[in-house]
N, C-alpha and C. Protein backbone atom coordinates (compact mmCIF):
# COMPACT_ATOMS: atom_id res chain seq x y z
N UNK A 1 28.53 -77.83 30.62
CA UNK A 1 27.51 -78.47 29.83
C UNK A 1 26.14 -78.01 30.31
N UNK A 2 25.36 -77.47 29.47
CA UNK A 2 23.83 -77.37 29.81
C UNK A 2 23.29 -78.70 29.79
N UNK A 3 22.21 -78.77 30.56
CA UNK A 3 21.07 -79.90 30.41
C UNK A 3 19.65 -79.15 30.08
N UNK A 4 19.24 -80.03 29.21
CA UNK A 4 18.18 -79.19 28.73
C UNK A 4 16.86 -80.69 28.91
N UNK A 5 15.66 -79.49 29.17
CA UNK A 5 14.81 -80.72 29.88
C UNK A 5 14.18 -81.71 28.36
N UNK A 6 13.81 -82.87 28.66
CA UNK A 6 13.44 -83.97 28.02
C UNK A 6 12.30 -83.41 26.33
N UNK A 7 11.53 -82.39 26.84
CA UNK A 7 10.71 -81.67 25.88
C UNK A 7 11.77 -81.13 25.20
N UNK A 8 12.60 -80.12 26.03
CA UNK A 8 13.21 -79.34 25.02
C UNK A 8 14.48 -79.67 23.97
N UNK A 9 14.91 -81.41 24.36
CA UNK A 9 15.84 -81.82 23.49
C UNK A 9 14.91 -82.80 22.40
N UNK A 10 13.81 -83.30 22.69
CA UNK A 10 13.12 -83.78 21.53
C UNK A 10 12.78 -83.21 20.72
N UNK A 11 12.45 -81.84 20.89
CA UNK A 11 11.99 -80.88 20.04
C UNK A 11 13.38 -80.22 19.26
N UNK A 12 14.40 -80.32 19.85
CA UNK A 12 15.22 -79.86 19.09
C UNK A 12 16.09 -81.02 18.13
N UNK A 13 16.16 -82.28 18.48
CA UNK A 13 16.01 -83.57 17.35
C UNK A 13 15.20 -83.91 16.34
N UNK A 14 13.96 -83.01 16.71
CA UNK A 14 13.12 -83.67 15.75
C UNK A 14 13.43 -82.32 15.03
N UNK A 15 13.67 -81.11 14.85
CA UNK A 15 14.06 -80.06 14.05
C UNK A 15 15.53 -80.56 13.72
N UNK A 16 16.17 -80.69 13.90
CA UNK A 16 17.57 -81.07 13.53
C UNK A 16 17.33 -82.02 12.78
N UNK A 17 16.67 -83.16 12.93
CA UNK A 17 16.48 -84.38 11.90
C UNK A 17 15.96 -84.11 10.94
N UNK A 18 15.01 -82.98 10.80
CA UNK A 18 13.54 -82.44 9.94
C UNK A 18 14.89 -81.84 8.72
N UNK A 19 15.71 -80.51 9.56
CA UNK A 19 16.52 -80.35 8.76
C UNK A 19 17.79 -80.98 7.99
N UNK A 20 18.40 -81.92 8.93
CA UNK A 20 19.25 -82.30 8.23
C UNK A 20 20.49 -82.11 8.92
N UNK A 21 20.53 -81.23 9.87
CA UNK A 21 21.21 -80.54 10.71
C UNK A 21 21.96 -80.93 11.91
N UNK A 22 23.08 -80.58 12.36
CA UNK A 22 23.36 -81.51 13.89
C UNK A 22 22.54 -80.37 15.02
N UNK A 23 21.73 -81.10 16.15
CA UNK A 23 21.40 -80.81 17.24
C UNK A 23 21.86 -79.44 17.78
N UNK A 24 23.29 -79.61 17.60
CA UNK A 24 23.77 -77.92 18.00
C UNK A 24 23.40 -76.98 17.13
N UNK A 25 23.40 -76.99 16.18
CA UNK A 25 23.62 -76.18 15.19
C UNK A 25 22.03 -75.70 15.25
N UNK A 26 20.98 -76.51 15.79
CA UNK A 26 20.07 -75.90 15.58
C UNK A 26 19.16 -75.36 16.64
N UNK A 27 20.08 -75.76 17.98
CA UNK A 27 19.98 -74.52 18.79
C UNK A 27 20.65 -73.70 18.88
N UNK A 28 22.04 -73.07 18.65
CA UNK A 28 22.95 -72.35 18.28
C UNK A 28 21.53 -71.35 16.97
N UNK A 29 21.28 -72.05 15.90
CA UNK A 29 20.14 -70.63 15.15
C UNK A 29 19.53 -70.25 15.95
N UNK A 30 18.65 -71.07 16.89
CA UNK A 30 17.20 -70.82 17.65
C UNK A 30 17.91 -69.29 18.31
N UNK A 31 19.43 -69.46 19.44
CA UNK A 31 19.75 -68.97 19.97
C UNK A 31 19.86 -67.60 19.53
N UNK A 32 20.79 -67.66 18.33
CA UNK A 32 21.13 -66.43 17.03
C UNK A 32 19.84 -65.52 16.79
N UNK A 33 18.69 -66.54 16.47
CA UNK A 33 17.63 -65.76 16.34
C UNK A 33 16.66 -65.14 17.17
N UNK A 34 17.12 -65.51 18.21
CA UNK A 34 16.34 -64.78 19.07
C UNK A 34 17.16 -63.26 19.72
N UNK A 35 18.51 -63.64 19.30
CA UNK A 35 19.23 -62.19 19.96
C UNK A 35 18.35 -60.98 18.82
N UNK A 36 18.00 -61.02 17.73
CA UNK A 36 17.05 -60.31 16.49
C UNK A 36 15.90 -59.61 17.47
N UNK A 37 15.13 -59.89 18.41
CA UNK A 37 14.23 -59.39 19.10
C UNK A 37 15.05 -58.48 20.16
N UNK A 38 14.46 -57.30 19.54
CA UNK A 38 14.53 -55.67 20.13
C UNK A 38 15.29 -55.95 21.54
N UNK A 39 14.39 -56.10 21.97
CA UNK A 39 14.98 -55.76 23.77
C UNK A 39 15.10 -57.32 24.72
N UNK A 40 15.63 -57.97 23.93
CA UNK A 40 16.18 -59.65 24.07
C UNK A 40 17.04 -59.40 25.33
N UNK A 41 17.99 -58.27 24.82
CA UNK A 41 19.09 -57.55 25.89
C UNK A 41 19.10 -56.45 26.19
N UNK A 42 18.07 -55.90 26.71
CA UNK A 42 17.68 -54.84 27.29
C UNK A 42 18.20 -53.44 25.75
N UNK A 43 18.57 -54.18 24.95
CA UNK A 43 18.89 -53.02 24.05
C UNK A 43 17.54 -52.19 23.34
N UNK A 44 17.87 -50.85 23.80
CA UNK A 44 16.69 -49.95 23.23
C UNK A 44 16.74 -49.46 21.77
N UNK A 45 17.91 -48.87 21.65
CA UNK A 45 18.11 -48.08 20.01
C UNK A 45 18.92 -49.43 19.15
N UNK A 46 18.54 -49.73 18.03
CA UNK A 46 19.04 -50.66 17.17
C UNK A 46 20.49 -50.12 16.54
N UNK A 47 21.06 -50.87 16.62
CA UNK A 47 22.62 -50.09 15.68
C UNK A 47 22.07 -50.12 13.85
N UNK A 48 22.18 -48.77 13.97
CA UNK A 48 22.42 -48.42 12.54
C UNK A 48 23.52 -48.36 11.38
N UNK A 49 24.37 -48.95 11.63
CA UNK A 49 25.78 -49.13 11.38
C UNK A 49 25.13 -49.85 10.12
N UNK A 50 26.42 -49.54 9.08
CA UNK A 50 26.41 -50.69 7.60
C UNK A 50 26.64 -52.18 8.18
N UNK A 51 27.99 -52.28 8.96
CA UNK A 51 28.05 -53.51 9.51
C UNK A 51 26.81 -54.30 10.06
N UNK A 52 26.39 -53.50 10.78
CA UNK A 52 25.12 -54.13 11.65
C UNK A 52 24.09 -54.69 10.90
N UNK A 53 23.74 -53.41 10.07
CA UNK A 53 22.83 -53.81 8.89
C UNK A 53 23.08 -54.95 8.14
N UNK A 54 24.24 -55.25 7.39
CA UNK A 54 24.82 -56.57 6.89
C UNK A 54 23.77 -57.97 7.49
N UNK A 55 24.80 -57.43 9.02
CA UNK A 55 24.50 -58.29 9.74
C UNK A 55 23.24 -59.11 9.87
N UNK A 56 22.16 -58.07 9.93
CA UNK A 56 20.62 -58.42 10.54
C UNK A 56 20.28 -59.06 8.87
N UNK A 57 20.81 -58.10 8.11
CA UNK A 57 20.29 -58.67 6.69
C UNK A 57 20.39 -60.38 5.94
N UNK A 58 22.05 -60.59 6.66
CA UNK A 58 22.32 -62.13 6.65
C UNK A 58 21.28 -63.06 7.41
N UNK A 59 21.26 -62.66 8.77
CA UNK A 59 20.34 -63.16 9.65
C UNK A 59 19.17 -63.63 8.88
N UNK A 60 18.44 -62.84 8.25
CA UNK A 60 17.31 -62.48 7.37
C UNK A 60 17.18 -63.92 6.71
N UNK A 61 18.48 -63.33 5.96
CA UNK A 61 18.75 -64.23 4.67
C UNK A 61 18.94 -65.64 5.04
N UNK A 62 19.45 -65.91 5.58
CA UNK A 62 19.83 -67.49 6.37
C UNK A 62 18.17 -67.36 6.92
N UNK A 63 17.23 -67.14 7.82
CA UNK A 63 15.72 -67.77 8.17
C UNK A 63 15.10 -67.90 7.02
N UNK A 64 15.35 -67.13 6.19
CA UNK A 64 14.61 -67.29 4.89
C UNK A 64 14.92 -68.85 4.05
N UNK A 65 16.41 -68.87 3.92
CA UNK A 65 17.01 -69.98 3.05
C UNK A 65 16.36 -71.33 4.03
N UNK A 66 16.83 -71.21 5.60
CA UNK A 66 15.77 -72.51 6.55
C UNK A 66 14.84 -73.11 6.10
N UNK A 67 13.71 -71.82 5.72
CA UNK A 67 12.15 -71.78 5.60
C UNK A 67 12.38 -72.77 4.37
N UNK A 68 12.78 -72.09 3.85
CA UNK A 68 12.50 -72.62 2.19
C UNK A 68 13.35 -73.97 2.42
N UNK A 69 14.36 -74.82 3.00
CA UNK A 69 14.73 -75.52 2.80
C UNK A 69 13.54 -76.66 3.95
N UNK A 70 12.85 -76.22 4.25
CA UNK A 70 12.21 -77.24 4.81
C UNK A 70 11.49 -78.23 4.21
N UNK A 71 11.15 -79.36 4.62
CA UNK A 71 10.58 -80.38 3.94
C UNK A 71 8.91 -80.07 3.64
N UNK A 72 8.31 -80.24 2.88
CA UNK A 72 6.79 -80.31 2.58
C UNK A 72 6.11 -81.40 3.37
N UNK A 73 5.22 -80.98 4.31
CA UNK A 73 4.58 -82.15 5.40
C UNK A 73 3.30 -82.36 4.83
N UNK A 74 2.81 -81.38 3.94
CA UNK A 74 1.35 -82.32 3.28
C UNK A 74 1.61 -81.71 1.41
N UNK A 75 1.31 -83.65 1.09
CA UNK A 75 1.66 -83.41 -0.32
C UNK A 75 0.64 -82.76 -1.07
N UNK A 76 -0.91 -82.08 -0.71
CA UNK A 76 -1.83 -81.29 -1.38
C UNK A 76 -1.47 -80.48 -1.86
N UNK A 77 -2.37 -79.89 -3.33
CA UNK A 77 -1.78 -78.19 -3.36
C UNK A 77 -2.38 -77.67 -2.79
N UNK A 78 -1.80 -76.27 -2.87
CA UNK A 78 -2.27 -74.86 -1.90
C UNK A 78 -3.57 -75.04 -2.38
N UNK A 79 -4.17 -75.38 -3.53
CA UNK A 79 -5.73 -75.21 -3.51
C UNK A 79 -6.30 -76.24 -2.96
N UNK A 80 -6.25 -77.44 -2.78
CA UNK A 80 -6.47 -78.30 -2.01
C UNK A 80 -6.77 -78.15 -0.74
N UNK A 81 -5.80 -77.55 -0.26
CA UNK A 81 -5.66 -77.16 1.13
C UNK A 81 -6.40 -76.14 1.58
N UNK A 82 -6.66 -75.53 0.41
CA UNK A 82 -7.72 -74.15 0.94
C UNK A 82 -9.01 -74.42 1.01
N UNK A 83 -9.52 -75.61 -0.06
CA UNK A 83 -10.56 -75.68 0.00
C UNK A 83 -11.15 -76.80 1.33
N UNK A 84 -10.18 -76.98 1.70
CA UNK A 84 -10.28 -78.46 2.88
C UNK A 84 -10.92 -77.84 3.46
């Protein structure tokens, strides 16, 4: 079992709750998404493989679908907001 310090499990409840999500699941992405950064694991050349590609492309696709499934935290419109 990991223990994870007091900051870093509130912050991951209050994203899990935000989404909808269980707690693991949304450090399990955090985790996923960070293997995406180049040299995370000392890896230099990116695999160019179709598979791989798939791969990073799903990745993609799932942060994207997140984004967009997130909740709206201020009910203004974008012009509203610009002009604030």
């Amino acid at each position: 079992m990991i223990e994870l310090s007091e900051n870093t499990e509130a912050i991951a409840r209050q994203l899990a709750a935000a989404k909808g999500i269980p707690v693991d699941e949304v450090v399990r992405m955090a985790l996923q998404s960070s293997v995406l950064v180049p040299d995370f694991l000392g890896n230099k050349q990116r695999d160019s493989s179709p598979e791989a590609i798939a791969s990073r492309r799903a990745c993609i696709d799932q942060i994207r679908h997140d984004i967009a499934s997130m909740p709206i935290l201020d009910p203004r419109s974008p012009q509203e907001i610009m002009d604030d």
